[in-house]
PDB file of N, CA and C in Angstrom:
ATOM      1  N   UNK A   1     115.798  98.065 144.360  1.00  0.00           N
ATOM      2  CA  UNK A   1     115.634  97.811 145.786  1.00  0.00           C
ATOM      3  C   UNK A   1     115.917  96.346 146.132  1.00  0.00           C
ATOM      4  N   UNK A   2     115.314  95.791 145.406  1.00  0.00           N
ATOM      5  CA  UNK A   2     115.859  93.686 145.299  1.00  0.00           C
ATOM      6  C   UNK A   2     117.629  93.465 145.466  1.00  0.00           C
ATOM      7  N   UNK A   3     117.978  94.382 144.512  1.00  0.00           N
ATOM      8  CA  UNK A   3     119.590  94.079 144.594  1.00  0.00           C
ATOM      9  C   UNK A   3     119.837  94.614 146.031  1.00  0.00           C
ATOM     10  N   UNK A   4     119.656  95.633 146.290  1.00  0.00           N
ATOM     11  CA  UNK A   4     119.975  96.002 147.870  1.00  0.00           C
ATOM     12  C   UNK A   4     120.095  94.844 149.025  1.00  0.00           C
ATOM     13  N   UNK A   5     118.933  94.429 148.763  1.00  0.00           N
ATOM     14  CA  UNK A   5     118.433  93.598 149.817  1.00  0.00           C
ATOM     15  C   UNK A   5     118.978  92.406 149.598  1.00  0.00           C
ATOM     16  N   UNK A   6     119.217  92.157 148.249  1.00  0.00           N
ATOM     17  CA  UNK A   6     119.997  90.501 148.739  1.00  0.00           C
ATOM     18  C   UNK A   6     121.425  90.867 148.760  1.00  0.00           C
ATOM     19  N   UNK A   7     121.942  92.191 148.618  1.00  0.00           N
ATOM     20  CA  UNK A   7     123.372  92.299 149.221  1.00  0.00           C
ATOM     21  C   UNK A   7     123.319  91.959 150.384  1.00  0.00           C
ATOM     22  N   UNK A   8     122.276  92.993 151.389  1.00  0.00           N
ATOM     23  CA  UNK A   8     122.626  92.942 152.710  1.00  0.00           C
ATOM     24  C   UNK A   8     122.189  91.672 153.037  1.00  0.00           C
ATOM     25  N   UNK A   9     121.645  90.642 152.767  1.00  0.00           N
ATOM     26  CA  UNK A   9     121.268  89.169 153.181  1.00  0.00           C
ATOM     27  C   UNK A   9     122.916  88.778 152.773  1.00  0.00           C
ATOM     28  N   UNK A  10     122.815  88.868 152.142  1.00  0.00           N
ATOM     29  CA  UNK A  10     124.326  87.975 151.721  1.00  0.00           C
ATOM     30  C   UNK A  10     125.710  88.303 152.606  1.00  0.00           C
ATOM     31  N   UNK A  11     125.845  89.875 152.669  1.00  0.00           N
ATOM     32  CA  UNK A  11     126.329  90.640 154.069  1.00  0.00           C
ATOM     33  C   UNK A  11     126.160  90.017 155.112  1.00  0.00           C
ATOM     34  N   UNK A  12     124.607  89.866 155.342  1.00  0.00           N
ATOM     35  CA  UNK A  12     124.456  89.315 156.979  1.00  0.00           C
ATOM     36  C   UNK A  12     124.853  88.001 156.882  1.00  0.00           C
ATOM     37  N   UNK A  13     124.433  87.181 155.912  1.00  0.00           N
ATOM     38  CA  UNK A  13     124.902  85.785 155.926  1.00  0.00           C
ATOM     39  C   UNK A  13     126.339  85.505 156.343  1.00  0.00           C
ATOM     40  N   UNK A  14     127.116  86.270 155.667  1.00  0.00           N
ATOM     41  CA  UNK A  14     128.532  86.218 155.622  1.00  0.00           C
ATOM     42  C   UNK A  14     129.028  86.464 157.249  1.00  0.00           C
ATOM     43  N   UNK A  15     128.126  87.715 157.487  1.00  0.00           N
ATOM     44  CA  UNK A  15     128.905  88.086 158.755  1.00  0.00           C
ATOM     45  C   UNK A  15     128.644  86.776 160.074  1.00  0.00           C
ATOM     46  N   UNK A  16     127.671  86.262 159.760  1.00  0.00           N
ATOM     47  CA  UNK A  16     127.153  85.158 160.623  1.00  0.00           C
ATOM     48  C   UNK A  16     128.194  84.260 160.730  1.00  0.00           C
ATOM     49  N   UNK A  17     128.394  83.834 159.201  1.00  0.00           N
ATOM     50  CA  UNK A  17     128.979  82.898 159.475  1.00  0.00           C
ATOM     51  C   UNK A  17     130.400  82.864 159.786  1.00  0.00           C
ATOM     52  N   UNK A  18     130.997  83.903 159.491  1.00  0.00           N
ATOM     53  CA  UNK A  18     132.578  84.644 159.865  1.00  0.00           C
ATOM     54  C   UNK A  18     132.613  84.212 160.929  1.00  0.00           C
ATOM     55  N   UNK A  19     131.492  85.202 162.058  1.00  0.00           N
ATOM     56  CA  UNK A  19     131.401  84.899 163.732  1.00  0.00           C
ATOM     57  C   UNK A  19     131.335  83.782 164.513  1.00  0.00           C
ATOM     58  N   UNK A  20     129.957  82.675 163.820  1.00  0.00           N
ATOM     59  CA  UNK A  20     129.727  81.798 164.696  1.00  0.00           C
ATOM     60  C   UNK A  20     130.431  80.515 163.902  1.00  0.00           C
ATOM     61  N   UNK A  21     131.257  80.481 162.803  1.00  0.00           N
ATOM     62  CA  UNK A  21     130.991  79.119 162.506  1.00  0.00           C
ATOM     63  C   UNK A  21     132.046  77.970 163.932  1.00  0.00           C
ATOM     64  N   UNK A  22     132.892  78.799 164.331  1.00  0.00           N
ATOM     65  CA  UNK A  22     133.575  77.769 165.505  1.00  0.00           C
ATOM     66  C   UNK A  22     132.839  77.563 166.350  1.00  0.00           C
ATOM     67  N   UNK A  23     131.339  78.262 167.152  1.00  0.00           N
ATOM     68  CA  UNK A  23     130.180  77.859 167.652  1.00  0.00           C
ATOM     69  C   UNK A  23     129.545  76.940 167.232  1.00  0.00           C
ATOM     70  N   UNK A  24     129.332  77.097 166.263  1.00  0.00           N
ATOM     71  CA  UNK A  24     128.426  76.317 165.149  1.00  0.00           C
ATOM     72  C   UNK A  24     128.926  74.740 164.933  1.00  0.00           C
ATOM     73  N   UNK A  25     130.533  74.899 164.918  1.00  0.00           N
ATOM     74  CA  UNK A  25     130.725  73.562 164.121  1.00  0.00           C
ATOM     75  C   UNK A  25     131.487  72.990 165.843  1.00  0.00           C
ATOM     76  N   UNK A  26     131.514  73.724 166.785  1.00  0.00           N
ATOM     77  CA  UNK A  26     131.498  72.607 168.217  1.00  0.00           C
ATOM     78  C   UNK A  26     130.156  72.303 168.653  1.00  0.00           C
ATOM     79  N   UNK A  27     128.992  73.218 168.309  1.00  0.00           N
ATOM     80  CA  UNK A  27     127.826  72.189 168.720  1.00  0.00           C
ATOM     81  C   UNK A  27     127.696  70.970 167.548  1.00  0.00           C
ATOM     82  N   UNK A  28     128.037  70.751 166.615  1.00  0.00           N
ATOM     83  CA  UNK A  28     127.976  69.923 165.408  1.00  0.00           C
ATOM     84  C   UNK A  28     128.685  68.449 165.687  1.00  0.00           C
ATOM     85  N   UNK A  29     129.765  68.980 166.484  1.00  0.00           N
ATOM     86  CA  UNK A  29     130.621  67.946 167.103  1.00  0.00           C
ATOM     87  C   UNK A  29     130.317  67.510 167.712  1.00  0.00           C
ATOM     88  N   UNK A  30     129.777  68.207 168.767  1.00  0.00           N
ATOM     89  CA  UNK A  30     128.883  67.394 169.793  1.00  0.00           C
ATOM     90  C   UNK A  30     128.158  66.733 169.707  1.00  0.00           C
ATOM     91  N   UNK A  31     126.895  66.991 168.921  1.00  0.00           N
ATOM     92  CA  UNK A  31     125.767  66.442 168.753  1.00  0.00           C
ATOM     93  C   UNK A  31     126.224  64.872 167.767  1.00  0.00           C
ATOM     94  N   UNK A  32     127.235  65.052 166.928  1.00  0.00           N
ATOM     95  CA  UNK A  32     128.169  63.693 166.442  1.00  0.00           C
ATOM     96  C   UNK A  32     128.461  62.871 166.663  1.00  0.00           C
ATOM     97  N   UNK A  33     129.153  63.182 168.125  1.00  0.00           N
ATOM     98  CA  UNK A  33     129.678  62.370 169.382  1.00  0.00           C
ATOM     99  C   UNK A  33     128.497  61.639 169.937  1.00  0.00           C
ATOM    100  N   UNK A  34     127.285  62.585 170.278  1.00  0.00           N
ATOM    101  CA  UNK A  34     126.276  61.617 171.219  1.00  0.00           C
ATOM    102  C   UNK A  34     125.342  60.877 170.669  1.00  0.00           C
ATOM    103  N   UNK A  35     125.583  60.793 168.886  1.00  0.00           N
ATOM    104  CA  UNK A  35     124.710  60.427 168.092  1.00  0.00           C
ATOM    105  C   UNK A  35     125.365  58.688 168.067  1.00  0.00           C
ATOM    106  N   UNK A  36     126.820  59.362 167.986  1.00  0.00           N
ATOM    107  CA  UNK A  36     127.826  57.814 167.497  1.00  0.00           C
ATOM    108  C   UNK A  36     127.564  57.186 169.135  1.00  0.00           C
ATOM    109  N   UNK A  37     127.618  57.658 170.281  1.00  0.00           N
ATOM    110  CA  UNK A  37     127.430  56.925 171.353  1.00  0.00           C
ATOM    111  C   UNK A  37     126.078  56.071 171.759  1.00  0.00           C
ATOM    112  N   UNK A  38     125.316  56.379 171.026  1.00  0.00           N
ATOM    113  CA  UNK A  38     123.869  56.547 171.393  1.00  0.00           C
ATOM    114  C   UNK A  38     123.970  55.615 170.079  1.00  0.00           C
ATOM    115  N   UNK A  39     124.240  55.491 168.929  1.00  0.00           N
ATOM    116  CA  UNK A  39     123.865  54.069 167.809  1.00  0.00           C
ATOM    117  C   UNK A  39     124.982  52.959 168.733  1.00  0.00           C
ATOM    118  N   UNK A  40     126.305  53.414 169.152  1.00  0.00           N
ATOM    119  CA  UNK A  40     126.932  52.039 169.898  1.00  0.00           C
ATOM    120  C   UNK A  40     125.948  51.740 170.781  1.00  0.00           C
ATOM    121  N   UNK A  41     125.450  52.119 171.864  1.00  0.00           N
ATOM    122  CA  UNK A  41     124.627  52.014 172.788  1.00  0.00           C
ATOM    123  C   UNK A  41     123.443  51.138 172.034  1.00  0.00           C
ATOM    124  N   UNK A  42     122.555  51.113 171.039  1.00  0.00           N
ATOM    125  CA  UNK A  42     121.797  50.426 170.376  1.00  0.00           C
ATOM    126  C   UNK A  42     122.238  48.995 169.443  1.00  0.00           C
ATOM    127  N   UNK A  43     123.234  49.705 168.638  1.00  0.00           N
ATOM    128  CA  UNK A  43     123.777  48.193 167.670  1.00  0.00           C
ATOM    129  C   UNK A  43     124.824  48.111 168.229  1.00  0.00           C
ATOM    130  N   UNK A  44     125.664  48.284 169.423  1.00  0.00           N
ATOM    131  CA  UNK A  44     126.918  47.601 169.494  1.00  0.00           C
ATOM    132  C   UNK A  44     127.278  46.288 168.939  1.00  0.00           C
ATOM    133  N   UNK A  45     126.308  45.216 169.239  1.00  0.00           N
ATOM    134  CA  UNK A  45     126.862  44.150 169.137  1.00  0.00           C
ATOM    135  C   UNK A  45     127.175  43.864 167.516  1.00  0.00           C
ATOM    136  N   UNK A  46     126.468  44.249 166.796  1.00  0.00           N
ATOM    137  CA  UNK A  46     126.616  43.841 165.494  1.00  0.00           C
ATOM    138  C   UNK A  46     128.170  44.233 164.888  1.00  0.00           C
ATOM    139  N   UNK A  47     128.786  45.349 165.776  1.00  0.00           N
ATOM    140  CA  UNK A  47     129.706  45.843 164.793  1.00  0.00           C
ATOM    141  C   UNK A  47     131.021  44.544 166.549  1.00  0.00           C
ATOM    142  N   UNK A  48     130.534  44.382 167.405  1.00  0.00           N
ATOM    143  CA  UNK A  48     131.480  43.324 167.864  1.00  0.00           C
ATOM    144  C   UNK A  48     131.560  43.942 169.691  1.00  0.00           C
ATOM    145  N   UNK A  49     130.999  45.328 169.707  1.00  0.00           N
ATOM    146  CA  UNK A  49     131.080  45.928 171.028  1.00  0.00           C
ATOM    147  C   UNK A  49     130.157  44.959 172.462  1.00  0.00           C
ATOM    148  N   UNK A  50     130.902  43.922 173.157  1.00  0.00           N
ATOM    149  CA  UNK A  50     129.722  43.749 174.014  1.00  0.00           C
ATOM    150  C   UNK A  50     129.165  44.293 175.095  1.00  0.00           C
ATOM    151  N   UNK A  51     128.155  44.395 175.334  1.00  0.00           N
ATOM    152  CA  UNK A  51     126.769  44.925 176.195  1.00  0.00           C
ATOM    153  C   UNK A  51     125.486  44.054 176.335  1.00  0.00           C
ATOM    154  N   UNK A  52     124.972  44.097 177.083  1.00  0.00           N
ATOM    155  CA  UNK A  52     124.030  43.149 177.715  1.00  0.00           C
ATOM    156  C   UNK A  52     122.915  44.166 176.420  1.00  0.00           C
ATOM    157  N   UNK A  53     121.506  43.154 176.161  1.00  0.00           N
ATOM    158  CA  UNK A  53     120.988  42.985 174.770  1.00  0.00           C
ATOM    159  C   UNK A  53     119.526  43.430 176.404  1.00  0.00           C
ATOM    160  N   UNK A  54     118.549  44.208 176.089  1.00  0.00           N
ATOM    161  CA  UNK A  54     117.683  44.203 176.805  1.00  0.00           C
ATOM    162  C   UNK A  54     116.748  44.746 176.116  1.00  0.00           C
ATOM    163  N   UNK A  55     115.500  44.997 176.503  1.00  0.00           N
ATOM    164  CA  UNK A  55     113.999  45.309 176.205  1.00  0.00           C
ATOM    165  C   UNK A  55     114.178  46.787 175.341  1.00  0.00           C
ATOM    166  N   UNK A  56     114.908  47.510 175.733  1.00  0.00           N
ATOM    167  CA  UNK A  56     115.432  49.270 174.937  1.00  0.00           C
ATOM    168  C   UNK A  56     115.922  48.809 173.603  1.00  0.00           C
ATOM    169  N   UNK A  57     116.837  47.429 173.625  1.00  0.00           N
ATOM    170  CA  UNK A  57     117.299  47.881 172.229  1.00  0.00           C
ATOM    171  C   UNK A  57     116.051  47.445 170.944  1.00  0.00           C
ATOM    172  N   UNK A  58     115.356  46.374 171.203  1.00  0.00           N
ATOM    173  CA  UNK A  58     114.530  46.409 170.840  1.00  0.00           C
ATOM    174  C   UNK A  58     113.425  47.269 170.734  1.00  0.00           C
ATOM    175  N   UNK A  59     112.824  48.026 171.095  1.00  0.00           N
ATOM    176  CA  UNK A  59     112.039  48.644 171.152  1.00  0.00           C
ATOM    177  C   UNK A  59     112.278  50.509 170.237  1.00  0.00           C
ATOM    178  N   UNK A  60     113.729  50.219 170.431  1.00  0.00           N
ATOM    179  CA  UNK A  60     114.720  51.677 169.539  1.00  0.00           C
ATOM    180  C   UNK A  60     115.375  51.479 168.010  1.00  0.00           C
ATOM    181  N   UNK A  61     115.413  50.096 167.945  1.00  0.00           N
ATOM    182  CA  UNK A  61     115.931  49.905 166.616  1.00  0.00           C
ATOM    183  C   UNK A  61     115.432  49.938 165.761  1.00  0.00           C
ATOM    184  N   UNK A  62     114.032  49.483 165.417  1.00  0.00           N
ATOM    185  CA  UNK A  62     113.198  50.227 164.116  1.00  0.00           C
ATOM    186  C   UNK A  62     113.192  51.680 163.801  1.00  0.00           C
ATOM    187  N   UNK A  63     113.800  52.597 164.860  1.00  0.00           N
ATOM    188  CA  UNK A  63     113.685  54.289 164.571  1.00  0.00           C
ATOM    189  C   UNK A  63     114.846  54.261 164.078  1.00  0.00           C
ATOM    190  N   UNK A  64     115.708  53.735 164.146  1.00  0.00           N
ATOM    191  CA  UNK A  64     117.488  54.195 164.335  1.00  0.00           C
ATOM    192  C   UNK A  64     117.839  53.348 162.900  1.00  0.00           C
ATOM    193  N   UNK A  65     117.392  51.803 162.433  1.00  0.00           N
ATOM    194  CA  UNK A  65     117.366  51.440 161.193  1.00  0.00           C
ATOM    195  C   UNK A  65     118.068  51.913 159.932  1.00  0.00           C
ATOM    196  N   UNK A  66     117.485  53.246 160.055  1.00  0.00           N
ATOM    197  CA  UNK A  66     117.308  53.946 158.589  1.00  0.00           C
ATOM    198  C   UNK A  66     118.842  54.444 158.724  1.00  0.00           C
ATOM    199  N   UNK A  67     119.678  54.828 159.705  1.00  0.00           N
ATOM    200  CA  UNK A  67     120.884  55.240 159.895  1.00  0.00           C
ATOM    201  C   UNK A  67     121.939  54.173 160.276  1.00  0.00           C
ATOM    202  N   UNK A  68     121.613  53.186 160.019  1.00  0.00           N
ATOM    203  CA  UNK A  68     122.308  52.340 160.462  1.00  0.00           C
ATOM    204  C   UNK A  68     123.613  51.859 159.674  1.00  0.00           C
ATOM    205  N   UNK A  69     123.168  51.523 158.669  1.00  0.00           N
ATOM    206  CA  UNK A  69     124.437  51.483 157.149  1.00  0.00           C
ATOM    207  C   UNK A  69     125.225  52.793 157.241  1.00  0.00           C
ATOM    208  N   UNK A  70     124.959  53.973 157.060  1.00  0.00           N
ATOM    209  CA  UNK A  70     126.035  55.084 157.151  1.00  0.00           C
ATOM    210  C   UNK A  70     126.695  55.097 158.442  1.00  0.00           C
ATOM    211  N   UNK A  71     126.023  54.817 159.702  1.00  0.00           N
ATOM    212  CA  UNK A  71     126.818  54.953 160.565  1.00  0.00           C
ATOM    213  C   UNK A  71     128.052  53.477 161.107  1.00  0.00           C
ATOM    214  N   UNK A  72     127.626  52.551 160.455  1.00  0.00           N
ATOM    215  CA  UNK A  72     128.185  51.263 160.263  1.00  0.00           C
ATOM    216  C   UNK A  72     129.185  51.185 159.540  1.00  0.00           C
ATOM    217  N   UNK A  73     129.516  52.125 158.587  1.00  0.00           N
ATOM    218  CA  UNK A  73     130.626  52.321 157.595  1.00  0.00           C
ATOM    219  C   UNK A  73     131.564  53.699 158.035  1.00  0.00           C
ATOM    220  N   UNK A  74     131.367  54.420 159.039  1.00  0.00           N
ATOM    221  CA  UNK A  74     131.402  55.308 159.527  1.00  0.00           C
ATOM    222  C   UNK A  74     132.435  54.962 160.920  1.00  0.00           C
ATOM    223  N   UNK A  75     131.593  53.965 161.335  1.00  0.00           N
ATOM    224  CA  UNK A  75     132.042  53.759 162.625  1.00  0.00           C
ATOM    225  C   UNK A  75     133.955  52.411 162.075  1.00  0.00           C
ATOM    226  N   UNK A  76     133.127  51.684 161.633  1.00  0.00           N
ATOM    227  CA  UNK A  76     134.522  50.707 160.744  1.00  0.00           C
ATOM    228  C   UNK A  76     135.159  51.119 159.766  1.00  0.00           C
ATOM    229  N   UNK A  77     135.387  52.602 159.297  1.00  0.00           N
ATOM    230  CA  UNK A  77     136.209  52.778 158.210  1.00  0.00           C
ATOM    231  C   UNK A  77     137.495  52.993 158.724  1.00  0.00           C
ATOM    232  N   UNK A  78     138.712  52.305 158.011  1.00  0.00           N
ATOM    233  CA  UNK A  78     139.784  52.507 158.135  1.00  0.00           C
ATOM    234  C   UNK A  78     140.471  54.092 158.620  1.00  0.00           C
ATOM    235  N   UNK A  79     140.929  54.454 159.709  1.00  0.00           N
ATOM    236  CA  UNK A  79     141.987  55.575 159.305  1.00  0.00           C
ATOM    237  C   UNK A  79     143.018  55.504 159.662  1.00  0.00           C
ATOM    238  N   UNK A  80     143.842  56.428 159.316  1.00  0.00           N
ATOM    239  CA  UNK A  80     144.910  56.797 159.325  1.00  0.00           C
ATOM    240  C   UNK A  80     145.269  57.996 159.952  1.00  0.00           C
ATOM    241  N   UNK A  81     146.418  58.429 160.052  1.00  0.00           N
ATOM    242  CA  UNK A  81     147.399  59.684 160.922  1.00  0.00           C
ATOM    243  C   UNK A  81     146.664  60.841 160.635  1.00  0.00           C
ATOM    244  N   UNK A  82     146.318  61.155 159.273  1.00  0.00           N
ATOM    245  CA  UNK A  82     145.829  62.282 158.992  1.00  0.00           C
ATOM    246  C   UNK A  82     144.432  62.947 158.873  1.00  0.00           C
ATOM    247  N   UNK A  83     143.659  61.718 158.952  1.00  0.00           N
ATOM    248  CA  UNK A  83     142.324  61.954 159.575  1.00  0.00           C
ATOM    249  C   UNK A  83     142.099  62.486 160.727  1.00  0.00           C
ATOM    250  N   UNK A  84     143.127  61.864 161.605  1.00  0.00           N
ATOM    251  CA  UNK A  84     143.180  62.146 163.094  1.00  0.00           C
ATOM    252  C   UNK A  84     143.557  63.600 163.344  1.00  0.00           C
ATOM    253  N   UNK A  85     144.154  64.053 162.382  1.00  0.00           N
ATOM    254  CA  UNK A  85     145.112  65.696 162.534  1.00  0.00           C
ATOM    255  C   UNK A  85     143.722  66.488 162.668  1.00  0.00           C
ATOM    256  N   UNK A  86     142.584  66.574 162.261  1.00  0.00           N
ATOM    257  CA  UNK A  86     141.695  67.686 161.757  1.00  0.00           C
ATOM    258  C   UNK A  86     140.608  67.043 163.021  1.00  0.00           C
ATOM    259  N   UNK A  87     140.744  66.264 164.077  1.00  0.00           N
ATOM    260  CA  UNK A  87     139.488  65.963 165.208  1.00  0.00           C
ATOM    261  C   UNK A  87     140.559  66.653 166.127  1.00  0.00           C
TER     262      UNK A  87
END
């Protein structure tokens, strides 16, 4: 009865993800986009973006911290033509 059941999990899994993953991976995008807008909006200046420095960014940057290096290497990594093909 175990084998049954993790067929059909694995079935349903599959079928899920067949269906929704172009759902799935445009809310993913999205949420990407307003994440990268929303750390410029906080550290712009460090990476060279200017914006007036006020009472928010302070008060947001000890939460945001911990993401700051990945999205800092993220935001300045080199690309090229073919990175661009797959956005």
């Amino acid at each position: 009865m175990e084998i049954v059941l993790s067929w059909v999990k694995a079935a349903k899994d599959y079928l899920k993800g067949f269906f929704l993953y172009g759902i799935i991976k445009g809310v993913y995008d999205e949420k990407r986009c307003l994440h990268n807008l929303f750390m410029l909006y906080v550290f712009g200046k460090t990476i060279g973006f200017p914006h007036l420095f006020n009472y928010y960014h302070l008060r947001l940057m000890p939460f945001y911290m911990r993401g700051f290096d990945r999205w800092k290497k993220d935001v300045l990594r080199e690309r090229d033509f073919f990175d661009r093909i797959n956005e």
